[in-house]
N, C-alpha and C. Protein backbone atom coordinates (compact mmCIF):
# COMPACT_ATOMS: atom_id res chain seq x y z
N UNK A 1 0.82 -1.19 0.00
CA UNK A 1 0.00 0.00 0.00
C UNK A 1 0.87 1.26 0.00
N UNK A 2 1.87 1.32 0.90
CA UNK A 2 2.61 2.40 1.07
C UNK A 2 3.40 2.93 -0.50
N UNK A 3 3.81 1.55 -1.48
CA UNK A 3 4.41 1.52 -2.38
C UNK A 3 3.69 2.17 -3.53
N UNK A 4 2.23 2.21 -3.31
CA UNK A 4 1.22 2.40 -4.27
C UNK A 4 1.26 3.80 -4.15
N UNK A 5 0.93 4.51 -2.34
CA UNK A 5 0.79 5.69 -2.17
C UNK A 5 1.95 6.55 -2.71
N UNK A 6 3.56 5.99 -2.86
CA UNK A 6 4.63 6.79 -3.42
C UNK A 6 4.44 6.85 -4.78
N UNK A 7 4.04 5.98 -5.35
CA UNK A 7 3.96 5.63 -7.01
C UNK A 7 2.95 6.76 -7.21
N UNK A 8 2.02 7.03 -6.95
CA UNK A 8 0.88 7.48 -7.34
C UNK A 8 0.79 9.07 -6.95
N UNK A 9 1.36 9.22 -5.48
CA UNK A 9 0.90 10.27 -4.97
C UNK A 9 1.80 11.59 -5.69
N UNK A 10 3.13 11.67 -6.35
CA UNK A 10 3.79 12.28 -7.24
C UNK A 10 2.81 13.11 -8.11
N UNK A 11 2.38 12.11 -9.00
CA UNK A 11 2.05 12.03 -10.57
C UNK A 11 0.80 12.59 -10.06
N UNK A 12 0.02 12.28 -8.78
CA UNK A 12 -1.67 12.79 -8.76
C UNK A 12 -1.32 14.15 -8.52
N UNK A 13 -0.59 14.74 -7.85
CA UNK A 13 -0.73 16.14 -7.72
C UNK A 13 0.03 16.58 -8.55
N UNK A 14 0.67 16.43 -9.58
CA UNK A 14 1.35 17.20 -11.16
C UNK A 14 0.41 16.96 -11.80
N UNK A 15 -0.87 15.98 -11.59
CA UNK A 15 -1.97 16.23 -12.31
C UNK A 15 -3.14 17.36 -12.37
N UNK A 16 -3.36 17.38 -10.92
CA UNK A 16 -3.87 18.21 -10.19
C UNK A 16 -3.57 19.92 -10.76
N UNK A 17 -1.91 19.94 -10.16
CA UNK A 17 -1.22 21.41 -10.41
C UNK A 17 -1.75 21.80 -12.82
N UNK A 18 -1.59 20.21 -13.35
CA UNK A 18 -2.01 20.66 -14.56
C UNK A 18 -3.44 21.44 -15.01
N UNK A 19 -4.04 20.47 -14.12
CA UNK A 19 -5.56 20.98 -14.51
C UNK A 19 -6.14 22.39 -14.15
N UNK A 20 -5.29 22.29 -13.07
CA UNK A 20 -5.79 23.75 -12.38
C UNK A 20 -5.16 24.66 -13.01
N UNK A 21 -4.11 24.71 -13.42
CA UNK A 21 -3.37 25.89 -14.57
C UNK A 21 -4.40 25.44 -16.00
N UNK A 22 -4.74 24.72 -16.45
CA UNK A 22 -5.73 24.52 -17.56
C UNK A 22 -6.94 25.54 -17.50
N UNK A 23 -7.59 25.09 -16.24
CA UNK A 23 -9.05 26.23 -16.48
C UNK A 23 -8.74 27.11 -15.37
N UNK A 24 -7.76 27.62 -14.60
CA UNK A 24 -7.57 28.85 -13.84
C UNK A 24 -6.90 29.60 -14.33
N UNK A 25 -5.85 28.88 -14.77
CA UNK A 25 -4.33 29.67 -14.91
C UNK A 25 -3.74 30.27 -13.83
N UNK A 26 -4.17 29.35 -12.95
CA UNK A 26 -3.28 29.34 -11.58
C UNK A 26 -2.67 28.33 -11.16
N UNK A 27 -2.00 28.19 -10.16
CA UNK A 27 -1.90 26.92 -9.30
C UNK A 27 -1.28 26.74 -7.66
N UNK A 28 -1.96 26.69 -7.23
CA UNK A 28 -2.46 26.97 -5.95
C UNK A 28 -0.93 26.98 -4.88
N UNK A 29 -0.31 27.49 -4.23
CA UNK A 29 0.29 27.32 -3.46
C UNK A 29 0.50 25.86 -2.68
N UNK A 30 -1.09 25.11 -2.60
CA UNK A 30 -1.14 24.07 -1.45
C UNK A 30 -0.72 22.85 -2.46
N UNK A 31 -0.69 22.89 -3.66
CA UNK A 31 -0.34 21.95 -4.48
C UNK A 31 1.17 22.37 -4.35
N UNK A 32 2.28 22.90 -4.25
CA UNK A 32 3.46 23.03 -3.88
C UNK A 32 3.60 22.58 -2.85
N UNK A 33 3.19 22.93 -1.49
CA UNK A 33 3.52 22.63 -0.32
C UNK A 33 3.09 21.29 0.08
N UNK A 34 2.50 20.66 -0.83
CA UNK A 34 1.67 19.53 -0.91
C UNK A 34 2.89 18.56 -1.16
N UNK A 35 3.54 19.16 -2.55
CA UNK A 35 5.00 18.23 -2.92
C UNK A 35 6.10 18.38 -2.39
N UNK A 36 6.05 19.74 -1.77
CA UNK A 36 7.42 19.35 -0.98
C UNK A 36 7.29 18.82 0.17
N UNK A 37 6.11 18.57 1.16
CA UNK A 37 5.88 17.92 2.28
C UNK A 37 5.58 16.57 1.98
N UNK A 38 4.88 16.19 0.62
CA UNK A 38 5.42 14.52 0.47
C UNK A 38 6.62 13.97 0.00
N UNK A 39 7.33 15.02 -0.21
CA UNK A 39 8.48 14.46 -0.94
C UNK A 39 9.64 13.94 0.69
N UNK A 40 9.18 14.93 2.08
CA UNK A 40 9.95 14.80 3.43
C UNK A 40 9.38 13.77 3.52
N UNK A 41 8.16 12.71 3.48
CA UNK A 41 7.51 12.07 4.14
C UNK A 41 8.02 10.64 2.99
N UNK A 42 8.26 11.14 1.99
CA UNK A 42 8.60 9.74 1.24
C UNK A 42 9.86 9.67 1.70
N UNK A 43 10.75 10.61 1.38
CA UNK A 43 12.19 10.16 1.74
C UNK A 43 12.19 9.61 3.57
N UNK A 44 11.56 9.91 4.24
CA UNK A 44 11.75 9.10 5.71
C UNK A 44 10.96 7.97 5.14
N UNK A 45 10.30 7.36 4.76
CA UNK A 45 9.73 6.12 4.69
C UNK A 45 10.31 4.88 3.47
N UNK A 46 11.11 5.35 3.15
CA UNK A 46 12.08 5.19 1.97
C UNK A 46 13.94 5.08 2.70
N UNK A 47 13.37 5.40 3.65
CA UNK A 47 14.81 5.97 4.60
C UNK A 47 16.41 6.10 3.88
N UNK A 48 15.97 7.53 2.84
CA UNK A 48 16.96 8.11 1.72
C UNK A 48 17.94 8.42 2.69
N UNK A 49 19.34 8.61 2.64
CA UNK A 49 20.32 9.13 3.47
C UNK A 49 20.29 10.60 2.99
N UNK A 50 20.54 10.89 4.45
CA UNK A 50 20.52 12.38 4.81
C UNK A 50 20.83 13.54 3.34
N UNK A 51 22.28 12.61 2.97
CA UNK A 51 23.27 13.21 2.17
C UNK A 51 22.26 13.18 0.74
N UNK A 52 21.90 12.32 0.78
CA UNK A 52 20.62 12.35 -0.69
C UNK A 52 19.84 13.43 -0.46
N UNK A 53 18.95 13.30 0.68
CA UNK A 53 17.58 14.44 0.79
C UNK A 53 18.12 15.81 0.36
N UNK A 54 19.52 16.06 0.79
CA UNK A 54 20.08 17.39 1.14
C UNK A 54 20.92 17.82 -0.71
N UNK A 55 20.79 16.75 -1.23
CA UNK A 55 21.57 17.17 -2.53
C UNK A 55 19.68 17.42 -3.13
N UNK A 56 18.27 16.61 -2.86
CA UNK A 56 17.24 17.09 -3.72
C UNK A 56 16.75 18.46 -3.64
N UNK A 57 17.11 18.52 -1.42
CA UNK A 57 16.75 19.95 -1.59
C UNK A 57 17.03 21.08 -1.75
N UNK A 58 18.54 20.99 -2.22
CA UNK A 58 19.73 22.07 -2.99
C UNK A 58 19.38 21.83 -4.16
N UNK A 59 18.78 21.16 -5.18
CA UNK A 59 18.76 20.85 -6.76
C UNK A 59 16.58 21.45 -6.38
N UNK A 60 15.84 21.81 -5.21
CA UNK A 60 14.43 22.49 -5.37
C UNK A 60 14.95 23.42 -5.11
N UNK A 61 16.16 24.19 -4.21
CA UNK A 61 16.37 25.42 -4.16
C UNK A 61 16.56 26.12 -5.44
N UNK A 62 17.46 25.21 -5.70
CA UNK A 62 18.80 26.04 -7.07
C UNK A 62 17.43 26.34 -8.44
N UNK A 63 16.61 25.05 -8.25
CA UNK A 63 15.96 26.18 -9.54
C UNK A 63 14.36 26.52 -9.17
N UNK A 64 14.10 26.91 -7.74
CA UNK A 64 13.76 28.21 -7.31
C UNK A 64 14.28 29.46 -7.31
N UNK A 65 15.47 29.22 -7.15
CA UNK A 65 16.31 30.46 -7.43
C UNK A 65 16.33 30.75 -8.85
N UNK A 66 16.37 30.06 -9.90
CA UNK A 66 16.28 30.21 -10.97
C UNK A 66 14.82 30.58 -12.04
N UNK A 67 14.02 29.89 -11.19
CA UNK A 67 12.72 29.95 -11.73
C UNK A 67 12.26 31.72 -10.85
N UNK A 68 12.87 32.03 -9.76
CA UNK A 68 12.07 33.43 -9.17
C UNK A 68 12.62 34.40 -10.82
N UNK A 69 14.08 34.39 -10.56
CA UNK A 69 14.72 35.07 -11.31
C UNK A 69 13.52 35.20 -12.70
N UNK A 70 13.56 34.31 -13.77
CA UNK A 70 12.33 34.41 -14.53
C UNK A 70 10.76 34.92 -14.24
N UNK A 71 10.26 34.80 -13.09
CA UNK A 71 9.24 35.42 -12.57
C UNK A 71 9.62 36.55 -12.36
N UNK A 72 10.32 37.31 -11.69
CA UNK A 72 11.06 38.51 -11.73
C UNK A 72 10.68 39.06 -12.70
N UNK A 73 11.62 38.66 -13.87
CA UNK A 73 11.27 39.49 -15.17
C UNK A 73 10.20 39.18 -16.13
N UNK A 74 8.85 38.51 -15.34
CA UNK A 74 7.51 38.61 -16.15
C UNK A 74 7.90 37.70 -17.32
N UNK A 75 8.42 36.60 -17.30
CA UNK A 75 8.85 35.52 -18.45
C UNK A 75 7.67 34.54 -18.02
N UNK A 76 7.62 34.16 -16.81
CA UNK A 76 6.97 32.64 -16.33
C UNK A 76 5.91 33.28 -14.99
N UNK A 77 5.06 32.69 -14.56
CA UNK A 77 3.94 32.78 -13.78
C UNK A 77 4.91 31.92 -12.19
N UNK A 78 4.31 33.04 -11.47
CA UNK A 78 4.46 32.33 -9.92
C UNK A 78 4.44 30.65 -9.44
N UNK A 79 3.29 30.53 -9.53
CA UNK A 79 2.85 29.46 -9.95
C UNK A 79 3.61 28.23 -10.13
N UNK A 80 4.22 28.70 -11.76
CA UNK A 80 5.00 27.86 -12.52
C UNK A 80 6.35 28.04 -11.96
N UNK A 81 6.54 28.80 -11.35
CA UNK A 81 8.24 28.60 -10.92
C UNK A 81 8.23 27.87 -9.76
N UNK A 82 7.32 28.39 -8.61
CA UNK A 82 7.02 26.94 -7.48
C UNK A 82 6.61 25.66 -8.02
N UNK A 83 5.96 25.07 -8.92
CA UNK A 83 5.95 24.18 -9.17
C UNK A 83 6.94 23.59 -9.84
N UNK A 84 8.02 24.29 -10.12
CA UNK A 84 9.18 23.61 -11.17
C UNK A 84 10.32 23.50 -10.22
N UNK A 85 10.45 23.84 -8.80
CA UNK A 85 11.01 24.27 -7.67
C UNK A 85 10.70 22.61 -7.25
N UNK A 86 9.22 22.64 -6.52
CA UNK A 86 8.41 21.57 -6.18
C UNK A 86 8.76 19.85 -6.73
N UNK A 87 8.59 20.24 -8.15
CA UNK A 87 9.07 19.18 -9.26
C UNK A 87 10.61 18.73 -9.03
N UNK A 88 11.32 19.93 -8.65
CA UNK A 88 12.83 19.67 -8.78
C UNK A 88 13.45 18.83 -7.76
N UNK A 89 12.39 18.93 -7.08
CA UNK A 89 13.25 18.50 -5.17
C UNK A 89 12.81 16.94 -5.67
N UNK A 90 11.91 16.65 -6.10
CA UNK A 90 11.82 15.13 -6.17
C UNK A 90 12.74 14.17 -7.48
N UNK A 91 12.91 14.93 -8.32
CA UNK A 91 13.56 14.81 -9.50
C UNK A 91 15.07 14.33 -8.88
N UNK A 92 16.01 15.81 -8.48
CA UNK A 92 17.21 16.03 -8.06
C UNK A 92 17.66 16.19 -8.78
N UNK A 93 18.81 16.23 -8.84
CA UNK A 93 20.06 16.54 -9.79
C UNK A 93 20.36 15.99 -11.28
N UNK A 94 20.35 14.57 -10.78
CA UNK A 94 20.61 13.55 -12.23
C UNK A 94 18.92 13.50 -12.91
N UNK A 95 18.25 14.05 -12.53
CA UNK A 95 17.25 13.87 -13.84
C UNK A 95 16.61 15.48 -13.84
N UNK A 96 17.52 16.44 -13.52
CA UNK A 96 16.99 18.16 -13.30
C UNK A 96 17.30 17.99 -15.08
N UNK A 97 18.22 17.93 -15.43
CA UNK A 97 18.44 17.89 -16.97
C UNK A 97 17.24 17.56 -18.55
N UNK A 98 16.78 16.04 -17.90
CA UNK A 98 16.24 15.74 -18.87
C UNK A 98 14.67 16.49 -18.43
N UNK A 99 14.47 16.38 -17.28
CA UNK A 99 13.05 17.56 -16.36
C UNK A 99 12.66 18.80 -17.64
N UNK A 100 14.06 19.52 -17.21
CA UNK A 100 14.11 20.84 -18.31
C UNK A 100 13.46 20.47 -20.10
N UNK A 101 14.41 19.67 -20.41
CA UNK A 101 14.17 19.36 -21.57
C UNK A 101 12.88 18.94 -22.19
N UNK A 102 12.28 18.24 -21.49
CA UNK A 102 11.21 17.62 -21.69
C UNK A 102 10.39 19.05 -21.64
N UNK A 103 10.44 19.59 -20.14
CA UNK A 103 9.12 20.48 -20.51
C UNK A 103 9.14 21.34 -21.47
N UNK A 104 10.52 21.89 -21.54
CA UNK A 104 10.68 23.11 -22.81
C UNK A 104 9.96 22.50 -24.20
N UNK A 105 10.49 21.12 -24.45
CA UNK A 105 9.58 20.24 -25.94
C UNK A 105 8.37 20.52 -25.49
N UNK A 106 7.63 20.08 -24.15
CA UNK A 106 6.20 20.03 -24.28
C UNK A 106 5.85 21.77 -24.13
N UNK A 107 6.26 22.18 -23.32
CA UNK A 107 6.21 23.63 -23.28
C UNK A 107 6.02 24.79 -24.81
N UNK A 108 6.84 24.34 -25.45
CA UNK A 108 7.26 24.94 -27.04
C UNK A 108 6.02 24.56 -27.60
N UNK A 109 5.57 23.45 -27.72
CA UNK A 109 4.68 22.71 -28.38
C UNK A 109 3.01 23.35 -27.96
N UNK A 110 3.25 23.45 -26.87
CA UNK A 110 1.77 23.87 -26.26
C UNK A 110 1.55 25.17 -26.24
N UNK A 111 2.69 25.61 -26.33
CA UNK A 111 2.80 27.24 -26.75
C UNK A 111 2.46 27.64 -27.71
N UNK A 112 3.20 26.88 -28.75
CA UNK A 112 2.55 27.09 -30.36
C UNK A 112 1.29 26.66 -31.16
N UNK A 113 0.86 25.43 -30.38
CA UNK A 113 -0.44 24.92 -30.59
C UNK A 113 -1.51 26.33 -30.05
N UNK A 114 -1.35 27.07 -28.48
CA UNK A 114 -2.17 27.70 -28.30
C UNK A 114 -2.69 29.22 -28.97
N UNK A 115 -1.08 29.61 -29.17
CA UNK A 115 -0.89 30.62 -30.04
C UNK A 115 -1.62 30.82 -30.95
N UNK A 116 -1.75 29.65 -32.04
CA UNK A 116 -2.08 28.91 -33.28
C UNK A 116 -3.78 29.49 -33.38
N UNK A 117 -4.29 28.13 -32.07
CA UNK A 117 -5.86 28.42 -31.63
C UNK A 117 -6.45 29.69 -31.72
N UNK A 118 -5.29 30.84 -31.11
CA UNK A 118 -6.02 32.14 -30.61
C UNK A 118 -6.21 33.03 -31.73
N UNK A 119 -5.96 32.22 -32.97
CA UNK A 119 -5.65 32.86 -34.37
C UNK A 119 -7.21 32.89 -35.17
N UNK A 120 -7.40 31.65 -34.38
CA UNK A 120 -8.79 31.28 -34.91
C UNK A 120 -9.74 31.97 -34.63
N UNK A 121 -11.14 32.47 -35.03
CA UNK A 121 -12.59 32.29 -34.12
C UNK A 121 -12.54 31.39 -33.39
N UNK A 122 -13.15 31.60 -32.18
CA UNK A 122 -14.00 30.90 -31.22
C UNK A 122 -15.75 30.48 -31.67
N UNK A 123 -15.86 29.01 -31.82
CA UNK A 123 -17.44 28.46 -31.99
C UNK A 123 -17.82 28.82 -30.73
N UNK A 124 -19.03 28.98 -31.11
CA UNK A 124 -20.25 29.67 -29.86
C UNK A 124 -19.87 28.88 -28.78
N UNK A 125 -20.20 27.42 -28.48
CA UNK A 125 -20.07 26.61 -27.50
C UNK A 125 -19.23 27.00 -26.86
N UNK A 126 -17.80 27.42 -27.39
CA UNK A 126 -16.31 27.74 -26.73
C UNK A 126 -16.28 28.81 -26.15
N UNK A 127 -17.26 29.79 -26.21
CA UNK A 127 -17.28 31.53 -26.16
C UNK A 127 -17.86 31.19 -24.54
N UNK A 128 -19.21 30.00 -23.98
CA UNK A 128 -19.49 29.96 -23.11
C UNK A 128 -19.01 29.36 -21.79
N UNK A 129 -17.58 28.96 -22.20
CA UNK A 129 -16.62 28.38 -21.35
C UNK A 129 -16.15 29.28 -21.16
N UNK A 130 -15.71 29.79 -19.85
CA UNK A 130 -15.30 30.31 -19.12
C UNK A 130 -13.70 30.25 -19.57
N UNK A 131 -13.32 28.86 -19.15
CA UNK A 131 -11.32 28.68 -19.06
C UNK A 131 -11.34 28.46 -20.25
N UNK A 132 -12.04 28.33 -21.73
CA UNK A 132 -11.75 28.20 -22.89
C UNK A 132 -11.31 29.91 -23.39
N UNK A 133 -12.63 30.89 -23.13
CA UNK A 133 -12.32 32.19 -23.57
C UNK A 133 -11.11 32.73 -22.76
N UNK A 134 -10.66 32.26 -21.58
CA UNK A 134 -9.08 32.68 -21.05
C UNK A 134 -8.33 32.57 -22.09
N UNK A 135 -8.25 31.05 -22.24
CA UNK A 135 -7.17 30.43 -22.68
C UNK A 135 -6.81 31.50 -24.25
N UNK A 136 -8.22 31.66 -25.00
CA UNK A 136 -8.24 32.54 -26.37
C UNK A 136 -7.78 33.84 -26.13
N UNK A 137 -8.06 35.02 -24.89
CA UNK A 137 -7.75 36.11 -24.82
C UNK A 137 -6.21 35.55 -25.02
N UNK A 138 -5.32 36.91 -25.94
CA UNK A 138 -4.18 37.26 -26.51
C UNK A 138 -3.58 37.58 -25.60
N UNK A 139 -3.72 38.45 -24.59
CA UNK A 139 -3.57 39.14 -23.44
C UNK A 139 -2.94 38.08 -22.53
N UNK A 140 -3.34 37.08 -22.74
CA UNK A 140 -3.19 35.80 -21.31
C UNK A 140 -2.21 35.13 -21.70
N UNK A 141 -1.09 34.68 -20.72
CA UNK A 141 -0.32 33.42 -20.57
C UNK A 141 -0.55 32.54 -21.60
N UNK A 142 0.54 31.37 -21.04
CA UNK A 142 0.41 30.13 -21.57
C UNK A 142 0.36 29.25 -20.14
N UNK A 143 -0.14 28.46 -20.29
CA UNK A 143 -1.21 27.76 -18.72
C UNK A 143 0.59 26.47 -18.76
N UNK A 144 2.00 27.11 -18.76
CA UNK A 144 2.87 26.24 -18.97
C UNK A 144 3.03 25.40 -17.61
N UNK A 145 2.17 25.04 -16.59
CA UNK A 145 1.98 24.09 -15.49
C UNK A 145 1.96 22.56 -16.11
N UNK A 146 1.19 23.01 -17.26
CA UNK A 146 0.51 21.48 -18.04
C UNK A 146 2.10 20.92 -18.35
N UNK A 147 2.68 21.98 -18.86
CA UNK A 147 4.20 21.32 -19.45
C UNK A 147 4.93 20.64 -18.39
N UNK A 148 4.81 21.56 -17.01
CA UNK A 148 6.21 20.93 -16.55
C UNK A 148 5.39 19.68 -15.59
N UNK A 149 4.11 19.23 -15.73
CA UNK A 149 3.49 18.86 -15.34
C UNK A 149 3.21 17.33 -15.59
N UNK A 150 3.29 17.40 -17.21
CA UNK A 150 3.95 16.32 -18.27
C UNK A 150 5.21 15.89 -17.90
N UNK A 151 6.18 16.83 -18.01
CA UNK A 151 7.57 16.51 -18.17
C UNK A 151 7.90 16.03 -16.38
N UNK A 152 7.12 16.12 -15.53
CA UNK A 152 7.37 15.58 -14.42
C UNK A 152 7.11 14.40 -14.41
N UNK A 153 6.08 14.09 -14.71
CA UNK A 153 5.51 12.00 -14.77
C UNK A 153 6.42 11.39 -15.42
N UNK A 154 6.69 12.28 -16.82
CA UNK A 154 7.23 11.34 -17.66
C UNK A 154 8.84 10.97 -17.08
N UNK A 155 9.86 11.76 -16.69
CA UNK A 155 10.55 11.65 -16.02
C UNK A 155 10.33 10.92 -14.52
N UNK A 156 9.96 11.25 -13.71
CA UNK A 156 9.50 10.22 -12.57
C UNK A 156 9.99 8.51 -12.43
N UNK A 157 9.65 8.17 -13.28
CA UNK A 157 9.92 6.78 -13.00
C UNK A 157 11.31 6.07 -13.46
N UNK A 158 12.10 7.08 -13.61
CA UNK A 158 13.72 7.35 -13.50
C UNK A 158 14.18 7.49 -12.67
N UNK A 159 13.77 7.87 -11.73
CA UNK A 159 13.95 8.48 -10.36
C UNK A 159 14.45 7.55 -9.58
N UNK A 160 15.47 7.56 -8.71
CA UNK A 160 15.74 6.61 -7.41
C UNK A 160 14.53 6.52 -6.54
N UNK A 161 13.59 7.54 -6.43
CA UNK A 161 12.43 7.39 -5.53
C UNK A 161 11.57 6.44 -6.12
N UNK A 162 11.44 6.80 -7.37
CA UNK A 162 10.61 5.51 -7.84
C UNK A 162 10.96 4.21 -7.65
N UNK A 163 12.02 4.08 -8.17
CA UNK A 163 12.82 2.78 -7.97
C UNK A 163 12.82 2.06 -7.10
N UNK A 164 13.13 2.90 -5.60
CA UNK A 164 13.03 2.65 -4.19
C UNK A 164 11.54 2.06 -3.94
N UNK A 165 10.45 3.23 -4.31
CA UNK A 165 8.74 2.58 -4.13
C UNK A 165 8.76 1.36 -4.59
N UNK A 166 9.27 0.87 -6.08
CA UNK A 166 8.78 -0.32 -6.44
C UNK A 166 9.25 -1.67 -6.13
N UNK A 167 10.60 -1.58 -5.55
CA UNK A 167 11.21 -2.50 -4.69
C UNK A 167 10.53 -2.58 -3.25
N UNK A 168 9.98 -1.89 -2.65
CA UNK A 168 8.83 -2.17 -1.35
C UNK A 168 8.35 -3.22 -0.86
């Protein structure tokens, strides 16, 4: 059970943090604090050495520090830099690399797909959605949670944490 709750409980709240950047274009603070307080609770039940926890949570600092910097200068949403912070501490170091990569592909992609959309008319049906006419105003973001949101699962099961869950 416990093995199920590590496997799962990751990927449910990068699901979560996606959807809610989908029709808010937010994402909530408690979905951050959510991952970095399961990520303390997996590594004690996983019983990671000290020296591990302390290199994931220098590799969630380092690109908090990196992700404010971009919020700073109005590049990326709040949001999205705690969650890529969030994402990072469980990731760590040896998979912060392919993390990046991945979301920037899915990121690029969803960027240009939305771009694309906002080029279009909106059908009536779409005009009465609420998070659809966001998503169309020109004015608005790109909801890029979904990306690093993707690029977190998909990476995940690379992870020594994973690894660790499924040996349980």
């Amino acid at each position: 059970m416990l093995a199920l709750l590590l496997i799962v409980g990751f990927p449910a709240l990068l699901a979560y943090a996606a959807f809610s950047d989908l029709f808010t274009m937010t994402i909530s603070n408690r979905i951050s604090i959510a991952l970095v307080v399961g990520f303390f609770v997996v590594a004690g039940a996983l019983h990671l050495p000290i020296e591990a926890i302390g290199w994931h949570v220098a590799c969630g600092l380092a690109v908090l520090a990196g992700t404010f910097l971009l919020f700073a200068m109005g590049w990326i949403g709040g949001g999205d830099a705690k969650l890529a912070a969030a994402t990072a501490l469980w990731l760590g170091f040896d998979h912060l690399a392919d993390y990046g990569l991945v979301a920037a592909l899915i990121g690029g992609a969803l960027t240009l797909i939305i771009l694309q959309l906002r080029k279009l008319p909106m059908p009536g049906w779409a005009i009465r959605r609420e998070w659809i006419a966001r998503l169309h105003e020109t004015d608005n973001g790109i909801p890029y949670g979904i990306a690093l949101a993707i690029a977190g699962v998909l990476v995940y099961p690379d992870t020594s944490i994973w690894v660790s869950a499924i040996t349980l």
